[in-house]
N, C-alpha and C. Protein backbone atom coordinates (compact mmCIF):
# COMPACT_ATOMS: atom_id res chain seq x y z
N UNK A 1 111.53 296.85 11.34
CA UNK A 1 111.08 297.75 10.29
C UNK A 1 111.67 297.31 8.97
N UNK A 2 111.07 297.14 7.84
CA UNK A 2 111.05 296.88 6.64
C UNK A 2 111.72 297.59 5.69
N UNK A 3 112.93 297.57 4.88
CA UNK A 3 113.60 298.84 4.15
C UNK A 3 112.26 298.66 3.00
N UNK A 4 111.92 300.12 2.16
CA UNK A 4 111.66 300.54 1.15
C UNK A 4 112.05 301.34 0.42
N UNK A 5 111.54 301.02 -0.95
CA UNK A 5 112.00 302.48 -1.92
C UNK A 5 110.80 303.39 -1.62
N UNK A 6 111.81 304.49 -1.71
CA UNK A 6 110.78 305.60 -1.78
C UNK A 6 110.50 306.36 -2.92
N UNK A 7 110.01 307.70 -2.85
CA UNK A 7 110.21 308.76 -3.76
C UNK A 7 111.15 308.94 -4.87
N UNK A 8 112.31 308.78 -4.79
CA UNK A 8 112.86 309.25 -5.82
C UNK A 8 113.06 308.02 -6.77
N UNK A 9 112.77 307.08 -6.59
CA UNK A 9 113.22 305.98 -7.54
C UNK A 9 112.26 306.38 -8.51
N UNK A 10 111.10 306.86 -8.35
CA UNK A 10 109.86 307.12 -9.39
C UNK A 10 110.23 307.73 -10.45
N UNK A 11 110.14 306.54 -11.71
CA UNK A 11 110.42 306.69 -13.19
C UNK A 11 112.19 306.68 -13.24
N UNK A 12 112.73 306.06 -12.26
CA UNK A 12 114.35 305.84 -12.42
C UNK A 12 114.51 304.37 -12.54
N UNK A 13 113.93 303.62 -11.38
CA UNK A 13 114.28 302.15 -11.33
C UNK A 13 115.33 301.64 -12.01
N UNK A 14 116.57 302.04 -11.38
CA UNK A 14 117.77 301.47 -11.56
C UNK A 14 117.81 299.79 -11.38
N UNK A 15 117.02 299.22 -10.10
CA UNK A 15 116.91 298.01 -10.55
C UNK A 15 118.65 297.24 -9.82
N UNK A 16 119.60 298.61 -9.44
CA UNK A 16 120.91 297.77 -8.65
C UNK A 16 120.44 296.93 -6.97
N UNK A 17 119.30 297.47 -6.57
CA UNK A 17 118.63 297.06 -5.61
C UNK A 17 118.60 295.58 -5.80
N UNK A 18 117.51 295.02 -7.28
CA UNK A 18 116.98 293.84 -7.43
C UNK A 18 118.09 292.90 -7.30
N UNK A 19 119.53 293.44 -7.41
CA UNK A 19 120.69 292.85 -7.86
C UNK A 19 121.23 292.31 -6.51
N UNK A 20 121.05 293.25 -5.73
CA UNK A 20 121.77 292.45 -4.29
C UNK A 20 120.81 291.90 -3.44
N UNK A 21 119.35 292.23 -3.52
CA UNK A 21 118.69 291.55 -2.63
C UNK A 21 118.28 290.10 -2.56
N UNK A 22 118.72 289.29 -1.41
CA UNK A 22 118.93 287.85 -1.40
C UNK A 22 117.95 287.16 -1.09
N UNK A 23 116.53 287.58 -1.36
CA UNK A 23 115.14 287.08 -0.86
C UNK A 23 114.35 287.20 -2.23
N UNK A 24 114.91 288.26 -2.85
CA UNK A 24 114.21 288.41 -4.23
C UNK A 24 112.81 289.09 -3.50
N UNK A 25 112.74 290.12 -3.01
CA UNK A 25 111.58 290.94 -2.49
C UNK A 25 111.60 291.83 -3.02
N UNK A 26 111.77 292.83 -4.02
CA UNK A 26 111.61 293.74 -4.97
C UNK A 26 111.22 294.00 -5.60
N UNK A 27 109.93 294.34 -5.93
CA UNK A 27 108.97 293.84 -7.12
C UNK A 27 109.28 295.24 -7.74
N UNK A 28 108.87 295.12 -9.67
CA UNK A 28 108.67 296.24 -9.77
C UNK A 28 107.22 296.44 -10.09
N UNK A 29 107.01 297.84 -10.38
CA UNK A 29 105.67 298.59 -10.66
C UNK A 29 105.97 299.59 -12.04
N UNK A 30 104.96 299.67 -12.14
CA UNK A 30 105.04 300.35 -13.96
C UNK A 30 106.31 301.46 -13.76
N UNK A 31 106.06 302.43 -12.85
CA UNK A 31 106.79 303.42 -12.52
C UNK A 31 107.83 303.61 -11.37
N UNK A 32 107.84 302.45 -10.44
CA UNK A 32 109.02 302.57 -9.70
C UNK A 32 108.91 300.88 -9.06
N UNK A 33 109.99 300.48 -8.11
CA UNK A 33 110.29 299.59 -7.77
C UNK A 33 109.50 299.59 -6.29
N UNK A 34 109.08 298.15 -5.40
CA UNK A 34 108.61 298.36 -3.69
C UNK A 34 108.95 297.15 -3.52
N UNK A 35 109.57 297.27 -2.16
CA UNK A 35 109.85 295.71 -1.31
C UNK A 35 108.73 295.37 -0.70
N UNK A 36 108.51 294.34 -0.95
CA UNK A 36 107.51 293.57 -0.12
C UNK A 36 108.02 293.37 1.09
N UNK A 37 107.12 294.20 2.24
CA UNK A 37 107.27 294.02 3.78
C UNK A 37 107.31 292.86 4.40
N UNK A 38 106.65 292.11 3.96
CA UNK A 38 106.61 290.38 4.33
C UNK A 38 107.52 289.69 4.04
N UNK A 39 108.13 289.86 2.80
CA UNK A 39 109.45 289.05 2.43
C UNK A 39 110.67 289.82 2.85
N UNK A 40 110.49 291.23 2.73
CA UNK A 40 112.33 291.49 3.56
C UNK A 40 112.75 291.03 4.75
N UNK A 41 113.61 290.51 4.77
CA UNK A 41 114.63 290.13 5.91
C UNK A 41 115.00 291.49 6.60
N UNK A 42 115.27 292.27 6.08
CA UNK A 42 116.39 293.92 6.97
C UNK A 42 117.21 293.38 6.76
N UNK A 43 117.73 292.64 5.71
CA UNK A 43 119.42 292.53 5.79
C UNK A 43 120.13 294.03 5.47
N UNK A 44 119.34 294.82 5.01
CA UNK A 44 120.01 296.18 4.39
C UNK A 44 121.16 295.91 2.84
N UNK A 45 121.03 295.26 2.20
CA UNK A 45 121.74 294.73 1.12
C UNK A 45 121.75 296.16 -0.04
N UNK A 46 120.16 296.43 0.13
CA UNK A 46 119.49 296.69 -0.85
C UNK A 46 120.06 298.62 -1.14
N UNK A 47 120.18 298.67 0.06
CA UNK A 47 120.06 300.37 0.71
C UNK A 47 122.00 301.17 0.14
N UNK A 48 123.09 300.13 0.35
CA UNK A 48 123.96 301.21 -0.45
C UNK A 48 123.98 300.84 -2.06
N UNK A 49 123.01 299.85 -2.16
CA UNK A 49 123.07 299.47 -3.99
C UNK A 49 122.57 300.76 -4.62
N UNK A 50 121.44 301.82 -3.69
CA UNK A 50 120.72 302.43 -4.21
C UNK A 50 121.35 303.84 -4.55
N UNK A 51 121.49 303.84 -6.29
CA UNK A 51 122.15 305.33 -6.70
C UNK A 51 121.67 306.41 -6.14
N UNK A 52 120.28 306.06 -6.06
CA UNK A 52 119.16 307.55 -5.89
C UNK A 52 119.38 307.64 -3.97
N UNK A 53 119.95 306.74 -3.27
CA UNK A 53 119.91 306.64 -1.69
C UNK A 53 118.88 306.95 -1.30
N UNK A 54 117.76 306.23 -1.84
CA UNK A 54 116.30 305.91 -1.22
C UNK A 54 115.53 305.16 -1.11
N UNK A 55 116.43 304.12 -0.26
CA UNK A 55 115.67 303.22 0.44
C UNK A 55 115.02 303.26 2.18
N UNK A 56 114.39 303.51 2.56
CA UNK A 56 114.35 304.24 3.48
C UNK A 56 112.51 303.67 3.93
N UNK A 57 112.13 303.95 4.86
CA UNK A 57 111.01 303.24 5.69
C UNK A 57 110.00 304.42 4.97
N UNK A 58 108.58 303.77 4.13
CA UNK A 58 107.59 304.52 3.56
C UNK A 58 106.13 303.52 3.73
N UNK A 59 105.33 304.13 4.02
CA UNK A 59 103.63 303.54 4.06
C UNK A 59 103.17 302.65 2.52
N UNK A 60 103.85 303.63 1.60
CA UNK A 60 103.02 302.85 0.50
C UNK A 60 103.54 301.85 -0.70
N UNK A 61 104.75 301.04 0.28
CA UNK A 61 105.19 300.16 -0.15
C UNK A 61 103.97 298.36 0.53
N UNK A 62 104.12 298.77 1.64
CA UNK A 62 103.16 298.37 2.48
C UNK A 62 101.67 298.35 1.75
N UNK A 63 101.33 299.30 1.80
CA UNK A 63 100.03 299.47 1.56
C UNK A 63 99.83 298.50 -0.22
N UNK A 64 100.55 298.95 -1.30
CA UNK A 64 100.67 298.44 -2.21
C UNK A 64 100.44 296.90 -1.75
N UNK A 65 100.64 296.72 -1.20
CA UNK A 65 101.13 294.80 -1.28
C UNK A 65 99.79 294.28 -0.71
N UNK A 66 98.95 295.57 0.04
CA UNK A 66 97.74 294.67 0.92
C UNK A 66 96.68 294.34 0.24
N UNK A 67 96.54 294.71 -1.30
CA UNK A 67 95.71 294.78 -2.12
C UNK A 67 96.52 293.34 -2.58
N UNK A 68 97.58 293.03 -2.97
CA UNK A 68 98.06 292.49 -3.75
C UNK A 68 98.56 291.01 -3.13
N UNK A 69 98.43 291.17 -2.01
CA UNK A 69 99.05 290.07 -0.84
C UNK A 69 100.44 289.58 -0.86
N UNK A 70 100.75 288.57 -0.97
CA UNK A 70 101.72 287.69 -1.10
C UNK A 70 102.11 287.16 -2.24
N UNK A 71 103.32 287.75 -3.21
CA UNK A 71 103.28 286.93 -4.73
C UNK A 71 104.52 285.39 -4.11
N UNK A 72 105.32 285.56 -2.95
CA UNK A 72 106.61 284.50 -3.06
C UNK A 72 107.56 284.65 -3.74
N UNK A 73 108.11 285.89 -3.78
CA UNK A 73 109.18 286.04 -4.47
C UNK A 73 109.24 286.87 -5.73
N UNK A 74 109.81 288.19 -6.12
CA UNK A 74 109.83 288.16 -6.98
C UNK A 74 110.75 287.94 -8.20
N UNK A 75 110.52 287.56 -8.81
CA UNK A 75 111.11 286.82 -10.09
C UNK A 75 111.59 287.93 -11.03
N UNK A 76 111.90 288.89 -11.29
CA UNK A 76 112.05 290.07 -12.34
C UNK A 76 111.92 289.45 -13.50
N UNK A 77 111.11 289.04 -13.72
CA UNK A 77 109.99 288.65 -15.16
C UNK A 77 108.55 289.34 -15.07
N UNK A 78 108.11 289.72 -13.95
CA UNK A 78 106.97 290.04 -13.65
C UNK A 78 106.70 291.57 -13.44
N UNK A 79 106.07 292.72 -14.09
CA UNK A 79 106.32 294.11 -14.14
C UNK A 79 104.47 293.99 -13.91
N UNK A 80 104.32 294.61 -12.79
CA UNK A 80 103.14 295.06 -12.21
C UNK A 80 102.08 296.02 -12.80
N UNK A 81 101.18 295.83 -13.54
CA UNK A 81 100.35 296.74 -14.47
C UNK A 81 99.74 298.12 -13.35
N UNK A 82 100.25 298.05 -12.37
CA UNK A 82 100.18 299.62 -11.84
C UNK A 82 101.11 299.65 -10.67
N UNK A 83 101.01 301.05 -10.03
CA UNK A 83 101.71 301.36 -8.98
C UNK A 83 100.76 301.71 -7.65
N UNK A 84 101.06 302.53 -6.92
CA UNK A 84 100.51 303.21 -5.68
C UNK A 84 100.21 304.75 -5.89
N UNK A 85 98.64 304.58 -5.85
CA UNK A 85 98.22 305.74 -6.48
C UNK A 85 99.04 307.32 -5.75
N UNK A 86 99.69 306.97 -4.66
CA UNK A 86 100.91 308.11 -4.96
C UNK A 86 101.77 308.42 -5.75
N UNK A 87 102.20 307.13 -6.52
CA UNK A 87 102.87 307.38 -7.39
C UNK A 87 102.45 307.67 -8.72
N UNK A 88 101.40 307.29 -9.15
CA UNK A 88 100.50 307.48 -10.55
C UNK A 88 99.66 308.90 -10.91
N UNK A 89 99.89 309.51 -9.22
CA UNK A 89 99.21 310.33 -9.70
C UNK A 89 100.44 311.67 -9.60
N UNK A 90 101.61 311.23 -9.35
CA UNK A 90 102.57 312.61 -10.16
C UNK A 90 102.69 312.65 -11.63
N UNK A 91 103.12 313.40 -12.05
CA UNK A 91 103.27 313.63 -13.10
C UNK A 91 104.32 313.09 -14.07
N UNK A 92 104.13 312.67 -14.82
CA UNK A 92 105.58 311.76 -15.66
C UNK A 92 106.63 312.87 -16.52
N UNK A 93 107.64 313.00 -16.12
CA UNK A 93 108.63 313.76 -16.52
C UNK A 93 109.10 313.50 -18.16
N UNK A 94 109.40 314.46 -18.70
CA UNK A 94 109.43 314.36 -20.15
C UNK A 94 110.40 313.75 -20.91
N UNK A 95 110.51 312.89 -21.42
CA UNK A 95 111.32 312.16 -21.64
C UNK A 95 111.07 310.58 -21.32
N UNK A 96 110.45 310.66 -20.00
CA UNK A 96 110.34 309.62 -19.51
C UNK A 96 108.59 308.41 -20.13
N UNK A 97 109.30 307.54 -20.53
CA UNK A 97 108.21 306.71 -20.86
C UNK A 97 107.26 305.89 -19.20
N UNK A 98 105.93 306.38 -19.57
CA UNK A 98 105.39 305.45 -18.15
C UNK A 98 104.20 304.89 -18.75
């Protein structure tokens, strides 16, 4: 099983995740961060980096990527012009730029 971010990273993306993971599988998305299921190892690196402690097994990290396939890595140069329409379609908290 594949670690993911879940829920609460949405509109936080701390981004301490991108920092320890040793595959570079972390992509981000306009509004939150998702591991690519194909590239994580399960080393679990990623999971006590996380302030919000939500990394945790979710569908639409997965699902995100099947549209999108295989990028090889991500590079944190690359910010994804959308998310997973679960996530796009909450509401953006005030303050918060999305």
């Amino acid at each position: 099983m594949t670690y993911v971010i879940a829920s609460a990273c949405v509109d936080v993306k701390d981004r301490a995740c991108i920092d320890e993971c040793p595959t570079d599988c972390i992509y981000e998305g306009k509004r939150m961060l998702y591991i690519h299921p194909d590239e994580c190892v399960d080393c679990g690196a990623c999971e006590p980096a996380c302030p919000a402690e939500d990394v945790e097994f979710t569908r639409i990290n997965a699902d995100l990527f099947t549209s999108r396939g295989s990028p090889g890595r991500a590079s944190g140069t690359h910010v994804a012009d959308h998310d997973h329409p679960d996530v796009t379609s909450r509401p953006v908290p005030e303050g918060v730029q999305a």
